[in-house]
Protein backbone atom coordinates (compact mmCIF):
# COMPACT_ATOMS: atom_id res chain seq x y z
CA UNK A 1 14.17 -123.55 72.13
CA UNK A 2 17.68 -123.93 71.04
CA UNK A 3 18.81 -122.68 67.75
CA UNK A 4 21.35 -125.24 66.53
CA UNK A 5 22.88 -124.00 62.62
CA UNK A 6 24.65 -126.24 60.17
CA UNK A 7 27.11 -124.66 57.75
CA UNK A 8 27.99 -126.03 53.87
CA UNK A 9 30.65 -124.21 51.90
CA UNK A 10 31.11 -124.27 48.26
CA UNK A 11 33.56 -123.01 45.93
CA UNK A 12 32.54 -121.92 42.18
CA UNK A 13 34.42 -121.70 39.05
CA UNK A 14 35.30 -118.02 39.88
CA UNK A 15 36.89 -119.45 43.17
CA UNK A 16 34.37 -117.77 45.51
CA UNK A 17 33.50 -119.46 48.50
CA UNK A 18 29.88 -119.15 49.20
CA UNK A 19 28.60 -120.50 52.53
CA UNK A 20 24.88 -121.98 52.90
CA UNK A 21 23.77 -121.78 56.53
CA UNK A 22 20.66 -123.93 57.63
CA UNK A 23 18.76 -123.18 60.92
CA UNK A 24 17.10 -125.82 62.29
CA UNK A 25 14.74 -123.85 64.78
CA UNK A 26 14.04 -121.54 62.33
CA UNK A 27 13.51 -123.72 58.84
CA UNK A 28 15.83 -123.55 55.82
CA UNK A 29 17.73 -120.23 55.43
CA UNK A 30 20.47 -119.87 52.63
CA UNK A 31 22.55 -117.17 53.27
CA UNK A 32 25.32 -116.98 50.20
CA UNK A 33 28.64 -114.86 51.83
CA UNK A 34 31.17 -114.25 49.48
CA UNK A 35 34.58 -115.04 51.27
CA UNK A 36 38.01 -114.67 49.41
CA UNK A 37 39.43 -118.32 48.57
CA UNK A 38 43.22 -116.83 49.30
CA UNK A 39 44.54 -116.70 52.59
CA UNK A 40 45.60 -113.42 52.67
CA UNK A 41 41.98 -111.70 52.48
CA UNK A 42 41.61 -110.70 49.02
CA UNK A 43 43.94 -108.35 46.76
CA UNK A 44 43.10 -106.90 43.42
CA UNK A 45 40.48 -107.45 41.09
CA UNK A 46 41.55 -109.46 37.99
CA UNK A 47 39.30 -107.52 34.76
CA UNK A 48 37.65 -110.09 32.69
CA UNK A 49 40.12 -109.96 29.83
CA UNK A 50 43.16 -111.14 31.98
CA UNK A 51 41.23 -114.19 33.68
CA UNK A 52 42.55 -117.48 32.42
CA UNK A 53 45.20 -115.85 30.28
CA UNK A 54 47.94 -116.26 33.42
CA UNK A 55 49.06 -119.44 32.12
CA UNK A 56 48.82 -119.69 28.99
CA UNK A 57 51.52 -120.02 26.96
CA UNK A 58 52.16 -117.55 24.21
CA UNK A 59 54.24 -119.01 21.09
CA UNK A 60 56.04 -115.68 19.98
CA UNK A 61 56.84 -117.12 16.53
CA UNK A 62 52.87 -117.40 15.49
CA UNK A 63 51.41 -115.19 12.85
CA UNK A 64 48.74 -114.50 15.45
CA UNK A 65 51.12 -113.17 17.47
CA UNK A 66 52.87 -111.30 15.13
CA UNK A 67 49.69 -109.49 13.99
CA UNK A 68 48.56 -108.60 17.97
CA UNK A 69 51.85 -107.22 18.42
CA UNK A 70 52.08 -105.28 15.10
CA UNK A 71 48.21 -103.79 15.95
CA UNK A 72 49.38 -103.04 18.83
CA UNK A 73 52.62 -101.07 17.81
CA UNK A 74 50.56 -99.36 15.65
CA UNK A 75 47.95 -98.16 18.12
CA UNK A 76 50.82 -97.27 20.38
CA UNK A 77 52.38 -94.51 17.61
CA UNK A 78 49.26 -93.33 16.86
CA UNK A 79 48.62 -92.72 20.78
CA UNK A 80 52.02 -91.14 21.33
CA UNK A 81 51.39 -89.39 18.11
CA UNK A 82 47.40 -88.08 19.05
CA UNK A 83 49.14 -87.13 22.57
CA UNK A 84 52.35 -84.91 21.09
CA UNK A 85 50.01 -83.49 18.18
CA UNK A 86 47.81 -82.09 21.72
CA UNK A 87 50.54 -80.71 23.59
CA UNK A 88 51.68 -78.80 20.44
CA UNK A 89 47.91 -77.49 19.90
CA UNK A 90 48.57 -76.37 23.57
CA UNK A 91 51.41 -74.64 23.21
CA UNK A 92 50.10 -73.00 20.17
CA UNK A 93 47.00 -71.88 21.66
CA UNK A 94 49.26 -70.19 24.85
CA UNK A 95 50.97 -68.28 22.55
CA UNK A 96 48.66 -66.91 21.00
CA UNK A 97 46.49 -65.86 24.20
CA UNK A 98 50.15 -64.44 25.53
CA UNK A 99 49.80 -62.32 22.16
CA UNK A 100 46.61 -61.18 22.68
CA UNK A 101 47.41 -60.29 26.21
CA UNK A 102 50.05 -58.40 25.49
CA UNK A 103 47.64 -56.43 22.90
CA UNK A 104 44.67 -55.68 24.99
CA UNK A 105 47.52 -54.79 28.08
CA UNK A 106 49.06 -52.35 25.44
CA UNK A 107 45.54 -51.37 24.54
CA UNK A 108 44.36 -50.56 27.99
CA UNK A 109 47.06 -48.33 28.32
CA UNK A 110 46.39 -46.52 25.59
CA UNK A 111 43.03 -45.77 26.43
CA UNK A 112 43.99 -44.85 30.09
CA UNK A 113 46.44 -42.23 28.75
CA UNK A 114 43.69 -41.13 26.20
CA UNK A 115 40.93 -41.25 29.17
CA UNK A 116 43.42 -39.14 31.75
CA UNK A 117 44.05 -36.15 28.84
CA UNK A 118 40.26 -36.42 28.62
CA UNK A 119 39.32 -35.76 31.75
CA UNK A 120 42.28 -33.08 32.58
CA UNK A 121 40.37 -31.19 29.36
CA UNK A 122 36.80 -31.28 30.70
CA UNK A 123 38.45 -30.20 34.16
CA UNK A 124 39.95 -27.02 32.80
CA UNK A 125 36.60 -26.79 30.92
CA UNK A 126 34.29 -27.03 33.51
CA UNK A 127 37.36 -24.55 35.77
CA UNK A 128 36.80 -21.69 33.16
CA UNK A 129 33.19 -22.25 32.78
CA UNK A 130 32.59 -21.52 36.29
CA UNK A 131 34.68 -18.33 36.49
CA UNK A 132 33.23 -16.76 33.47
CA UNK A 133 29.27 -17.87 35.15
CA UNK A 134 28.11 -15.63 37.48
CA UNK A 135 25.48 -16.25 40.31
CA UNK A 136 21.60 -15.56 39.57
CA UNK A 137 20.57 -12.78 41.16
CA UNK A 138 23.67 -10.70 40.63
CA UNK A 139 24.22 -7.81 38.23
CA UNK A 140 27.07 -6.21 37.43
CA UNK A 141 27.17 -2.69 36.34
CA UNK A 142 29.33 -1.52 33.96
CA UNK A 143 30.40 2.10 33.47
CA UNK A 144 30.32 3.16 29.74
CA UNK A 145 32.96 5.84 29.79
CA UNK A 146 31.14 7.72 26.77
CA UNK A 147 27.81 7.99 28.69
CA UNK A 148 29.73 8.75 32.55
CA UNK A 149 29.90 12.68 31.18
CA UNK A 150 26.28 13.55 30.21
């Protein structure tokens, strides 16, 4: 049983070429491949808005023209505009967290220096404390020097 194939190639509107392969042992199979029409394999993708607009010719004295390009000076300024008014708002908002920064740092050491006198205090505290406690269990005896003579 030999398989023997026949091959048709078409090209759409999008310049695709699909190929249609019939087997003959095997009944009619359509197989669509997309292969690139160019040459050179493919190359970029061409987004819907651009297709057909290649050559065309584009009379720079229209009003239509006019207006696209004055729309689109417009949305340009405002971009550049939208983008400058951000990277002040940036710079803003760093100096003002450098400003805090610099407070809490200031703050910190503050309260360190407050914390260290602190504990220095309880330390001499809890020093004297200990001297002036003595162990349970032992007395001291005192002499009263007015009742050593009877």
């Amino acid at each position: 049983m030999s398989k023997t194939s026949q091959q048709n190639t078409t090209t759409d509107a999008s310049g695709v070429s699909v190929i249609h392969t019939q087997a003959h042992s095997s009944g009619l199979q359509q197989v669509p491949q997309l292969v690139p029409v160019s040459p050179g394999g493919g190359g970029k993708a061409v987004p819907p808005s651009k297709q057909g607009k290649k050559n065309s010719y584009v009379d720079r004295n229209s009003d239509e023209y006019r207006q696209r390009r004055e729309r689109n000076n417009m949305a340009v300024k405002k971009s550049r505009l939208k983008s400058k008014q951000k990277a002040q708002d940036t710079l803003q908002r760093v100096n003002q967290l450098k400003e805090e920064n610099e407070r809490l740092e200031a703050k910190i050491k503050l309260l360190t220096k407050e914390l260290s006198v602190l504990k220095d205090l309880f330390l001499e505290h809890a020093h004297n404390f200990a001297d002036n406690v003595q162990p349970v269990g032992t007395e001291t005896t005192t002499t009263n020097p007015e009742n050593s003579g009877q």
